[in-house]
N, C-alpha and C. Protein backbone atom coordinates (compact mmCIF):
# COMPACT_ATOMS: atom_id res chain seq x y z
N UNK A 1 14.09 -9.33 14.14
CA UNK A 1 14.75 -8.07 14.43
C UNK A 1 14.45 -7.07 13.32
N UNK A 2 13.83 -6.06 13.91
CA UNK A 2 13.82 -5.04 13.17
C UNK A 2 15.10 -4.04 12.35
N UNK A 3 14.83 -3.89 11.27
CA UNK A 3 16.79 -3.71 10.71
C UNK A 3 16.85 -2.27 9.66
N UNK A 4 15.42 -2.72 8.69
CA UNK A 4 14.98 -1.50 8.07
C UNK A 4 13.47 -1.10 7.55
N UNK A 5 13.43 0.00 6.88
CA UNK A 5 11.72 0.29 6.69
C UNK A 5 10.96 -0.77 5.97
N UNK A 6 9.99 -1.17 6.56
CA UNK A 6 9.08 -2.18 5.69
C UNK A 6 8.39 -1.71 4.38
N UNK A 7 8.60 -0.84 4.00
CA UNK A 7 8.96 -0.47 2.05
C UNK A 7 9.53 -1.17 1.85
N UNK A 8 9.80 -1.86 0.33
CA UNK A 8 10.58 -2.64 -0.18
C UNK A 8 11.57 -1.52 -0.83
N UNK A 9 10.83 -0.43 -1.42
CA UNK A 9 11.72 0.22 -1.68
C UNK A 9 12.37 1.48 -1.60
N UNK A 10 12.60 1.67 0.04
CA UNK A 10 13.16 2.02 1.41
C UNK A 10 14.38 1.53 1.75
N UNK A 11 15.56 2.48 1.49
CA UNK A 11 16.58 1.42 2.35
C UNK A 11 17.13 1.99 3.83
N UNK A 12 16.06 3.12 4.44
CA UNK A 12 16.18 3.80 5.31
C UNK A 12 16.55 2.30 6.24
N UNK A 13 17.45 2.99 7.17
CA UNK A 13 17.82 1.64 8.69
C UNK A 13 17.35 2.21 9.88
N UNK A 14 16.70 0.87 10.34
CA UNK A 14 15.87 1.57 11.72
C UNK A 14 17.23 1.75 12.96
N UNK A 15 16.63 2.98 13.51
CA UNK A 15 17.84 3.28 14.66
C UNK A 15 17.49 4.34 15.72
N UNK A 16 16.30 4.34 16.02
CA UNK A 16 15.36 4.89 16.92
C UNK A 16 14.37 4.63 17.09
N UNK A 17 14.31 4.20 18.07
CA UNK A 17 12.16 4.13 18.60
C UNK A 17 11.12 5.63 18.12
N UNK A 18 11.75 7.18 18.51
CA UNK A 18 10.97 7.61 17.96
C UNK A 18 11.26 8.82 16.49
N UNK A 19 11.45 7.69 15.90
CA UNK A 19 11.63 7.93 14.42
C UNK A 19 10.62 7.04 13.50
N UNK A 20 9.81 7.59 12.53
CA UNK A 20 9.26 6.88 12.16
C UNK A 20 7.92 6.33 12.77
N UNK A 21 7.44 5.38 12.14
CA UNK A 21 6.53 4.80 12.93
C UNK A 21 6.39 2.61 13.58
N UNK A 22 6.26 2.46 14.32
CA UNK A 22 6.11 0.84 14.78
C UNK A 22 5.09 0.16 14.46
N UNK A 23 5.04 -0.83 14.26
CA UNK A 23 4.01 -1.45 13.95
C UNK A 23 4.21 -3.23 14.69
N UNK A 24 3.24 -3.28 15.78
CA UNK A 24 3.16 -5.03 16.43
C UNK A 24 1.94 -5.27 16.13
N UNK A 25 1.76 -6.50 15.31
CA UNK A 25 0.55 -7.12 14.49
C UNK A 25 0.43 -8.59 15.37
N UNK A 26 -0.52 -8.90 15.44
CA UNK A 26 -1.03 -10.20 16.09
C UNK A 26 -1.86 -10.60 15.45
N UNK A 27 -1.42 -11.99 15.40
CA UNK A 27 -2.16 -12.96 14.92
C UNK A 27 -4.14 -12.81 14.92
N UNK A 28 -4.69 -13.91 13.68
CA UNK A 28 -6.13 -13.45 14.31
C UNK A 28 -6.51 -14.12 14.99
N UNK A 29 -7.90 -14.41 15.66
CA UNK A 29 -8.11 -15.03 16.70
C UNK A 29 -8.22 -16.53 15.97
N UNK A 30 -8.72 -16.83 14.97
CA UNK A 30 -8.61 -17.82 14.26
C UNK A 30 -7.39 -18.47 14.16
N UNK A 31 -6.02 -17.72 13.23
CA UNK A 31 -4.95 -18.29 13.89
C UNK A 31 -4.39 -18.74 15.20
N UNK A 32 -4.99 -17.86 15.93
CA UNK A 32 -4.17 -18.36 17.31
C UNK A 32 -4.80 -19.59 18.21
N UNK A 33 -6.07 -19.48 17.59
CA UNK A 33 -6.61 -21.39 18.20
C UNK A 33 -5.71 -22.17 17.27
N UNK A 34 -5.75 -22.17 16.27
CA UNK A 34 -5.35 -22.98 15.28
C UNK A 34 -3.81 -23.44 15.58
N UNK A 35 -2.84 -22.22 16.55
CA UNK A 35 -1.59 -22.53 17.00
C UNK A 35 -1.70 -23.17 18.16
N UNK A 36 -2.86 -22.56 19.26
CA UNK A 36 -2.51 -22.81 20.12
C UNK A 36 -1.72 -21.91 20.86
N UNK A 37 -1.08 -22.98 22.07
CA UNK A 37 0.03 -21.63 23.13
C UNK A 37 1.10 -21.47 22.08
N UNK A 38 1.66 -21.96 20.89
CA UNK A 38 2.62 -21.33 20.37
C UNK A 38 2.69 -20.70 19.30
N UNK A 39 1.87 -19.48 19.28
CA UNK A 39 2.04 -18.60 18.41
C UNK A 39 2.74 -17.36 18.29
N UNK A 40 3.76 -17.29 19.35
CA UNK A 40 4.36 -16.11 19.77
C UNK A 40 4.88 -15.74 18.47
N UNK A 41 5.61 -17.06 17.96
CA UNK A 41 6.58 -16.91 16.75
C UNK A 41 5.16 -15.98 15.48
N UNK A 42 4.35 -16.07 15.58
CA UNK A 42 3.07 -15.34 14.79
C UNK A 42 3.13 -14.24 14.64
N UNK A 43 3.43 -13.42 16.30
CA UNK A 43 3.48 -11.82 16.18
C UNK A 43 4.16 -11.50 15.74
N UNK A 44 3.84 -10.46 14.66
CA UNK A 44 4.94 -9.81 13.43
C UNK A 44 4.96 -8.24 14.29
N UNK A 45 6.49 -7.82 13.67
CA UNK A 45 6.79 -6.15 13.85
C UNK A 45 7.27 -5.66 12.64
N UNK A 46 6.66 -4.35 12.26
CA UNK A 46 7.54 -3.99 11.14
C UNK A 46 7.76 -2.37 11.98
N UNK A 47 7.97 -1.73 11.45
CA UNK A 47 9.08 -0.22 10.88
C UNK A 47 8.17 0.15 9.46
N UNK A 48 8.32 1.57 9.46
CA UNK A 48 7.99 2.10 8.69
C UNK A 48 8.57 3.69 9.22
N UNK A 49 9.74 4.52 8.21
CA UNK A 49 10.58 5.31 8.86
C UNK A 49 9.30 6.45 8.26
N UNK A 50 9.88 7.59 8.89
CA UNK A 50 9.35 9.40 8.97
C UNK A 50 8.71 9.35 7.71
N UNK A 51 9.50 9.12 6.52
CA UNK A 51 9.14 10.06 5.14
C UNK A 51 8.08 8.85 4.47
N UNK A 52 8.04 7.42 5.01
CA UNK A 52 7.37 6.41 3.87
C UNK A 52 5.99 6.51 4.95
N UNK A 53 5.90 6.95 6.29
CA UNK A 53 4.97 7.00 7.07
C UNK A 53 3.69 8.35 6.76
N UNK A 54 4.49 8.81 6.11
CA UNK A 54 3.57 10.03 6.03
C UNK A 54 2.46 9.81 4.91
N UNK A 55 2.80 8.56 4.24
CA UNK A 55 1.96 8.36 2.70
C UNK A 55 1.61 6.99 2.88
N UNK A 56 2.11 6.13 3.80
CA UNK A 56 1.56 4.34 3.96
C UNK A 56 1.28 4.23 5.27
N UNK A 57 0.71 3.27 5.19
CA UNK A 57 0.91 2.46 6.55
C UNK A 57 0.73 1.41 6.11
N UNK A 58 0.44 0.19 7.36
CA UNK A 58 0.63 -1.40 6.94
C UNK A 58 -0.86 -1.88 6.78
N UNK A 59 -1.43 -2.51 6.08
CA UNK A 59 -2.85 -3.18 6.27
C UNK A 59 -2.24 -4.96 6.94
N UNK A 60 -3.13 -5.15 7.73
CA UNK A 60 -2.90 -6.96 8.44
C UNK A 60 -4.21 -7.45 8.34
N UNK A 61 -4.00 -8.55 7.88
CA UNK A 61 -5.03 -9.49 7.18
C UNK A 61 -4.96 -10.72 8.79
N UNK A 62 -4.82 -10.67 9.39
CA UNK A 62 -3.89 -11.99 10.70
C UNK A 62 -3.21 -12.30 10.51
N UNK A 63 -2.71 -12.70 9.12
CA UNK A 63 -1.55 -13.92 8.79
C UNK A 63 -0.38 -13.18 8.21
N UNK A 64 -0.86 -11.75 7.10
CA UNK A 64 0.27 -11.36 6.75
C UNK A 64 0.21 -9.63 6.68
N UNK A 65 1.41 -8.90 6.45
CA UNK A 65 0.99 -7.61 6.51
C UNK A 65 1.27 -7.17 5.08
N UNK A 66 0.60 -6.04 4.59
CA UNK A 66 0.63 -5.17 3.24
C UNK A 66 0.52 -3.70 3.20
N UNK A 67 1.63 -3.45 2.55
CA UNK A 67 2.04 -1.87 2.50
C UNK A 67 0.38 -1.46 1.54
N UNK A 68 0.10 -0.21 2.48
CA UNK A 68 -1.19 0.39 1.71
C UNK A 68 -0.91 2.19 1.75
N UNK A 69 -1.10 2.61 0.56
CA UNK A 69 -1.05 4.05 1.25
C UNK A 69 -2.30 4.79 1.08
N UNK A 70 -1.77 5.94 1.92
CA UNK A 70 -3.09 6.71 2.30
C UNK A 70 -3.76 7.62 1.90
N UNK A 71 -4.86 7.68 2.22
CA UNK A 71 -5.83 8.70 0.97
C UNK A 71 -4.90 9.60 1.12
N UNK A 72 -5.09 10.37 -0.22
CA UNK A 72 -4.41 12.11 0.28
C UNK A 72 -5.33 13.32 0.60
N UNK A 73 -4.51 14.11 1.28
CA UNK A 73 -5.15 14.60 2.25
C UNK A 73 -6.06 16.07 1.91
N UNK A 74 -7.35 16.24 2.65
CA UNK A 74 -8.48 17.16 1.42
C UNK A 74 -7.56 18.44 1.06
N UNK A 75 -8.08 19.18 0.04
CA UNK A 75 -7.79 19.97 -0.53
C UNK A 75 -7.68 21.41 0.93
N UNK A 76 -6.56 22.28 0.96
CA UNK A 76 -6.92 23.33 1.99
C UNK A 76 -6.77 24.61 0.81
N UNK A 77 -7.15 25.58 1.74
CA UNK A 77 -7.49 26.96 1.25
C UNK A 77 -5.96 27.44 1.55
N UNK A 78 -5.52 27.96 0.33
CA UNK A 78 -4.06 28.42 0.16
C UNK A 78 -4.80 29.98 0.48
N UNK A 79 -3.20 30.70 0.55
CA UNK A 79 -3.88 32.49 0.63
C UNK A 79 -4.16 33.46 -0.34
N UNK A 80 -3.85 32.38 -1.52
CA UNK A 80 -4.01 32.95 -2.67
C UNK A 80 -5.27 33.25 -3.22
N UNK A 81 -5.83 31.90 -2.68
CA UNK A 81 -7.60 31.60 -2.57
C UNK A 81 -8.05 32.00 -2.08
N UNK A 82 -7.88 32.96 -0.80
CA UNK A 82 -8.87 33.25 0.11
C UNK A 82 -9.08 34.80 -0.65
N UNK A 83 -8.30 35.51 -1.53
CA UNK A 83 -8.98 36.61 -1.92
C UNK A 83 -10.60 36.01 -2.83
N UNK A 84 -10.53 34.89 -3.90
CA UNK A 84 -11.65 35.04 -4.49
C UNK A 84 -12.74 34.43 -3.65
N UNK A 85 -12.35 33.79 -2.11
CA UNK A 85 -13.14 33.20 -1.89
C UNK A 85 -14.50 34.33 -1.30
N UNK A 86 -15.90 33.67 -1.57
CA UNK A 86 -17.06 34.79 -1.73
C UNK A 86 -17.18 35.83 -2.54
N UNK A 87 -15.75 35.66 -3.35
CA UNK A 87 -16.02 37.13 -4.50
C UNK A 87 -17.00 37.38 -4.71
N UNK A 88 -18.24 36.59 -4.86
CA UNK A 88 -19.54 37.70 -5.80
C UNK A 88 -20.42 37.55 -4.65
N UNK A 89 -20.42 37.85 -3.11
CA UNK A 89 -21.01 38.30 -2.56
C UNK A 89 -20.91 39.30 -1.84
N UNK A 90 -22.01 40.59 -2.33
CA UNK A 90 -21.69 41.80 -2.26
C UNK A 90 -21.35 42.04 -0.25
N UNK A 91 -20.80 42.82 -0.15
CA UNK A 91 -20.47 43.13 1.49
C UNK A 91 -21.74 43.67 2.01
N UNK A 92 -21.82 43.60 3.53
CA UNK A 92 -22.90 44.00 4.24
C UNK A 92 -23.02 45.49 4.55
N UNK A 93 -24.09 46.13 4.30
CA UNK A 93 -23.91 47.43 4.43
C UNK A 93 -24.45 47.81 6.20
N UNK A 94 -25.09 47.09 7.02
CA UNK A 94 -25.37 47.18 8.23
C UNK A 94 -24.82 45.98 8.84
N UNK A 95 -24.44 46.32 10.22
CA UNK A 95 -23.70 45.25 11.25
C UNK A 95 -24.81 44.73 11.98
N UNK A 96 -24.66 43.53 12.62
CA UNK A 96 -25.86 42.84 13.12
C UNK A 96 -25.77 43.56 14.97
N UNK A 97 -27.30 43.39 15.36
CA UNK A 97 -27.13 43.74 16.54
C UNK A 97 -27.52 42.76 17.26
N UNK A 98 -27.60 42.33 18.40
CA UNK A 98 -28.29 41.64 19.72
C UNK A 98 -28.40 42.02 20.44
N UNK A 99 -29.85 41.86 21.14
CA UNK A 99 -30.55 42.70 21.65
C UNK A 99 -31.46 44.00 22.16
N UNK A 100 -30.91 44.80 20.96
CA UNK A 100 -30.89 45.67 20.81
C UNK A 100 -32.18 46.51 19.67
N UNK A 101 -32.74 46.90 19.66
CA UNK A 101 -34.17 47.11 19.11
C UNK A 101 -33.71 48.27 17.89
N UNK A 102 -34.01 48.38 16.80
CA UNK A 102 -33.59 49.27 15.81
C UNK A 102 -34.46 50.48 15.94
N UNK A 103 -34.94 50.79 16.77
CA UNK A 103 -35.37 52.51 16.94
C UNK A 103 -36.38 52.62 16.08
């Protein structure tokens, strides 16, 4: 039973399906010959709530799962930046045409 976030150190409590994120892991195929028909007890679920989801997720090896987090995310163009961005290229003094033959 799912109860709280699979962070250890998370004491968020699960109490919605869409909160957060789910996670159903299955066994590998290796384990599951190796069980046989009873590996149900194998399939793992974890939880992972809104705020620990946005920076981890789970890595699964077959047998067990591990909190991994995630690259962070590329650098964006704030608006502060967009004035110097191209600063030292001078502006165009003619507009482009198509089709149009320059006389």
């Amino acid at each position: 039973m799912l109860s709280k976030c699979a962070n250890p150190e998370c004491s968020q409590q699960f109490l919605y399906l869409h909160q957060g994120k789910l996670f159903c892991l299955t066994p590998s195929p290796n384990l599951q010959t190796l069980a046989g028909k009873s590996c149900e007890f194998l399939y793992e679920r974890f939880w992972l709530c809104d705020q620990c989801s946005r920076t981890m997720t789970l890595a699964w090896n077959g047998s067990e799962a591990k909190i991994v987090h995630l690259p962070a995310p590329p650098n964006t163009l704030h608006s502060d930046d967009s004035k110097q961005f191209g600063k030292d290229i001078p502006p165009r003094t003619f507009a482009a045409s198509a089709g149009h033959p320059h006389g």
